[in-house]
Protein backbone atom coordinates (compact mmCIF):
# COMPACT_ATOMS: atom_id res chain seq x y z
CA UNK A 1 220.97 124.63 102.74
CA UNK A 2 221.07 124.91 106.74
CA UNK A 3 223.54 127.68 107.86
CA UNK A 4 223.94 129.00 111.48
CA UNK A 5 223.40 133.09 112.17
CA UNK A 6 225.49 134.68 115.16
CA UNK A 7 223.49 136.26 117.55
CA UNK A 8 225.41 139.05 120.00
CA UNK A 9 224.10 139.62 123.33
CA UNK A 10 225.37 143.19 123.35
CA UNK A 11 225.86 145.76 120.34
CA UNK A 12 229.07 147.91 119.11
CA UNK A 13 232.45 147.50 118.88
CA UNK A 14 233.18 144.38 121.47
CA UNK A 15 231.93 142.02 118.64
CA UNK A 16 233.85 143.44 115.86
CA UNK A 17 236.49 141.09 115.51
CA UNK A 18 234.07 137.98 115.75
CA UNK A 19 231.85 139.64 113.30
CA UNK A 20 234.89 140.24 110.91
CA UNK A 21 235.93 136.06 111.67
CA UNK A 22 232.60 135.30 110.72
CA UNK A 23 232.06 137.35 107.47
CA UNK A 24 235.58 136.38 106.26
CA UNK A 25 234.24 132.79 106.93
CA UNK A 26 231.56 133.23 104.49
CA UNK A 27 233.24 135.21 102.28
CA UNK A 28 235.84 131.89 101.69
CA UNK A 29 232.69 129.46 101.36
CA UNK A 30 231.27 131.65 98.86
CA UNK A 31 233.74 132.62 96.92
CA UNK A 32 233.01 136.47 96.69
CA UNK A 33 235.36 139.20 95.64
CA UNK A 34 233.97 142.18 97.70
CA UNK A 35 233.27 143.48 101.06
CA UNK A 36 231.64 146.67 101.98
CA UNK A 37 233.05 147.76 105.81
CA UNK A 38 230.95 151.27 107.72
CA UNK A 39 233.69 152.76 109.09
CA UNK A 40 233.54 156.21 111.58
CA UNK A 41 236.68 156.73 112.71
CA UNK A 42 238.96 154.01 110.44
CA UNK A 43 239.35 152.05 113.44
CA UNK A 44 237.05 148.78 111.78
CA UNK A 45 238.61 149.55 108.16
CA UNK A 46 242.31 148.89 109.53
CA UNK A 47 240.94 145.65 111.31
CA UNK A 48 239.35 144.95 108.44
CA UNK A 49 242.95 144.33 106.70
CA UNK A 50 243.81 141.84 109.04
CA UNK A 51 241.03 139.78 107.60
CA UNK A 52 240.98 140.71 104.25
CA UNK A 53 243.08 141.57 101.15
CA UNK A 54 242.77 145.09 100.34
CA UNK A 55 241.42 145.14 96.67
CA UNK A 56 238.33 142.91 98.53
CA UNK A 57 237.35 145.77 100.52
CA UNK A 58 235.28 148.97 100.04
CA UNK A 59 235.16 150.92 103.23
CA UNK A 60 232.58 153.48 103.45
CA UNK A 61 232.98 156.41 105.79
CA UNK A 62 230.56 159.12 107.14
CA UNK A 63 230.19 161.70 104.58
CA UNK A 64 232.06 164.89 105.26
CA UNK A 65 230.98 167.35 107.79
CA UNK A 66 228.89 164.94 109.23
CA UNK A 67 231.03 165.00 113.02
CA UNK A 68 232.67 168.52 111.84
CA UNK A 69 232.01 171.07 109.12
CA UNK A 70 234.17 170.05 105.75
CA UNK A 71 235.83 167.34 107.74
CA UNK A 72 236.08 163.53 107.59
CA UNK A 73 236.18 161.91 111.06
CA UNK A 74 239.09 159.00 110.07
CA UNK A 75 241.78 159.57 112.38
CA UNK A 76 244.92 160.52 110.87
CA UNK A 77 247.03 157.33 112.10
CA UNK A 78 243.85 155.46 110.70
CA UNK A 79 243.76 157.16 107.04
CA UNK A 80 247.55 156.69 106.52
CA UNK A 81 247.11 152.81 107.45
CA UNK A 82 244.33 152.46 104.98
CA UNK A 83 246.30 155.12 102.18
CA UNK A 84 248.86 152.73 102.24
CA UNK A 85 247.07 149.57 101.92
CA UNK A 86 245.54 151.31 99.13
CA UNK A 87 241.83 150.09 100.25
CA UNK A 88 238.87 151.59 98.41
CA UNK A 89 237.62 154.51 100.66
CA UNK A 90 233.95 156.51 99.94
CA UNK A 91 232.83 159.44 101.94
CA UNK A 92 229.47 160.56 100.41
CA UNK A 93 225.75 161.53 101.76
CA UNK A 94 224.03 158.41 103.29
CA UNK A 95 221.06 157.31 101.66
CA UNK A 96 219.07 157.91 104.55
CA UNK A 97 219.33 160.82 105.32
CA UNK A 98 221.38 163.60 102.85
CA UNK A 99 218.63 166.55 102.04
CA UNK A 100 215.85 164.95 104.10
CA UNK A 101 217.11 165.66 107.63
CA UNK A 102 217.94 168.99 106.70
CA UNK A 103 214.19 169.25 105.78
CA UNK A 104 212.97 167.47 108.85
CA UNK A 105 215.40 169.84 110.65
CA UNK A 106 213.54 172.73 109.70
CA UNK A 107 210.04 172.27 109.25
CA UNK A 108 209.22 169.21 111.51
CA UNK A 109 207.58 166.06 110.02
CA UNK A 110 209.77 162.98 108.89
CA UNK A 111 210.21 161.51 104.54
CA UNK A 112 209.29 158.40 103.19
CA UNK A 113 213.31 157.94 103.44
CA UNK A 114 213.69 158.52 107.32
CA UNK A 115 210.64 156.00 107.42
CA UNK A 116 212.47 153.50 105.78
CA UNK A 117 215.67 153.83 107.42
CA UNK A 118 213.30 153.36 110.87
CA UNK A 119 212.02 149.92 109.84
CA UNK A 120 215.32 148.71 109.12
CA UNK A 121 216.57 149.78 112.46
CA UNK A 122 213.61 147.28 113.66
CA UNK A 123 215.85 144.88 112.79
CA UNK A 124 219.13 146.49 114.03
CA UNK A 125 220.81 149.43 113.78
CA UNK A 126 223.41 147.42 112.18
CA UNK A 127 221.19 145.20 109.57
CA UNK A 128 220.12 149.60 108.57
CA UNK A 129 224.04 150.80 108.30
CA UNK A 130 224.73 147.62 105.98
CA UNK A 131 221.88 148.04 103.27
CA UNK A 132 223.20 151.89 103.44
CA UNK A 133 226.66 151.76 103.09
CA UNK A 134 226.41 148.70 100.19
CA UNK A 135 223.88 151.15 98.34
CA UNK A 136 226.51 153.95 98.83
CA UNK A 137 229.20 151.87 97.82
CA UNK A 138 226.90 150.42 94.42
CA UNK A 139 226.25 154.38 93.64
CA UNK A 140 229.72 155.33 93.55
CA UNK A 141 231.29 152.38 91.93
CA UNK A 142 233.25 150.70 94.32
CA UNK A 143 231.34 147.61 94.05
CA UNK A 144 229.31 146.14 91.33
CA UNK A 145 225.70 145.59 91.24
CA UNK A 146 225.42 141.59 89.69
CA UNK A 147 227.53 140.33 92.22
CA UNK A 148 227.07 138.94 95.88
CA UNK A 149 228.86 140.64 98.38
CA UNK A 150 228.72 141.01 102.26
CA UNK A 151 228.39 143.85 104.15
CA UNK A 152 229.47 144.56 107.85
CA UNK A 153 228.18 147.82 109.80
CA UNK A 154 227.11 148.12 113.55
CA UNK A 155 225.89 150.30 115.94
CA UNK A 156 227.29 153.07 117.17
CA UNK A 157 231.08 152.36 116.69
CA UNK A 158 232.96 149.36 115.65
CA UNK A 159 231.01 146.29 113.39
CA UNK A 160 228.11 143.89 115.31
CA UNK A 161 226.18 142.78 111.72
CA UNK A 162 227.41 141.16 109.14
CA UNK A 163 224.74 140.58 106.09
CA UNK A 164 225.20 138.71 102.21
CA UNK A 165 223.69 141.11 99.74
CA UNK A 166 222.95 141.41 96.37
CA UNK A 167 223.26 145.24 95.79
CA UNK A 168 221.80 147.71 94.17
CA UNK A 169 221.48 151.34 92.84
CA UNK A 170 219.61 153.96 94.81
CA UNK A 171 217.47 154.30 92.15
CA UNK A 172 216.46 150.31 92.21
CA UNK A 173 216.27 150.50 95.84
CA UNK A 174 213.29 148.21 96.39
CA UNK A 175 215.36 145.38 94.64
CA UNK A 176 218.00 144.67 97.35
CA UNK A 177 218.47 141.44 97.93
CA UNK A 178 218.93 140.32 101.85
CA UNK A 179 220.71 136.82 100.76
CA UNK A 180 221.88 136.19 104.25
CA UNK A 181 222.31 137.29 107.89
CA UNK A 182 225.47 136.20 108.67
CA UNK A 183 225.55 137.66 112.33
CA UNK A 184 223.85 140.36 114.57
CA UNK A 185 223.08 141.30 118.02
CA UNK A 186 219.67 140.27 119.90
CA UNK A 187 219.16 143.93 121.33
CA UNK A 188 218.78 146.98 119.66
CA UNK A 189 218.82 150.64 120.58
CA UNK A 190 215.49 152.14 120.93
CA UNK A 191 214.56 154.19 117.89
CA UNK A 192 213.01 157.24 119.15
């Protein structure tokens, strides 16, 4: 099989709606049923819908309190949207981080997680946010775990990566399957 991958010149949200063009592309040619969509704010989740029927989609948002104590950060114009549309919505601890940075935070050093969440950004803080959020959405349900499905996260804000997975439970971590890179920017932000 010989398929083309997008690369971005810049990262964030000026790619998002090419990167959502592109992964509803693939989605058609392969016939899946789900998408997983990182979304801050909401703004990418309500773009999402333009693209995509809402029982396809499983948007995963920061956990709470992680912009403001016991908050979400979805804007209220931006929850109602998605309310209505009746999308799948997760807020719960990233993978990555959760109990480890609080550690870190504390008394210095760096886990075996924080390591791991550093090589993927190697790649792209974007190819990192997609194996998260598709493990986040696997551990709570919203997607299953036997099926292919893509993922689309970015950097910073808005969607610049767009990835085929097979997913996985936390605790079968080391079994993800990277299927295909659909699209994803050329630069990356520096890691430390």
């Amino acid at each position: 099989m010989k398929k083309y991958i997008t690369y971005f010149d810049e990262t964030g949200d000026i790619n998002t709606d090419e990167v959502l063009k592109l992964a509803k592309e693939r989605f058609d040619e392969l016939g899946l049923k789900h998408v997983v969509i990182a979304s801050s704010f909401g703004e990418t989740a309500v773009k999402a819908l333009r693209y995509f029927k809402s029982h396809e989609l499983c948007i995963v948002g920061s956990r709470y309190g992680f912009r403001t104590l016991g908050e979400h950060s979805f804007s209220k114009e931006n929850l109602e949207i998605l309310k209505k549309s009746r999308v799948k919505i997760i807020h719960q601890t990233h993978i990555f981080s959760g109990i480890d940075i609080a550690i870190s935070d504390a008394y210095g050093g760096t886990s075996l997680t924080q390591y791991t969440a550093n090589i993927l950004r190697m790649i792209g803080a974007g190819f990192k946010v997609c194996t998260e959020i598709t493990v986040m959405a696997a551990d709570s349900g919203c997607i299953p775990v036997n099926q292919e499905i893509i993922s689309v996260g970015g950097t910073k804000r808005g969607a610049d990566t767009a990835l085929v997975i097979l997913p996985v439970h936390s605790g079968n971590f080391l079994n993800i399957q990277f299927k295909e890179i659909i699209c994803m920017p050329r630069e990356r932000m520096p890691i430390a």
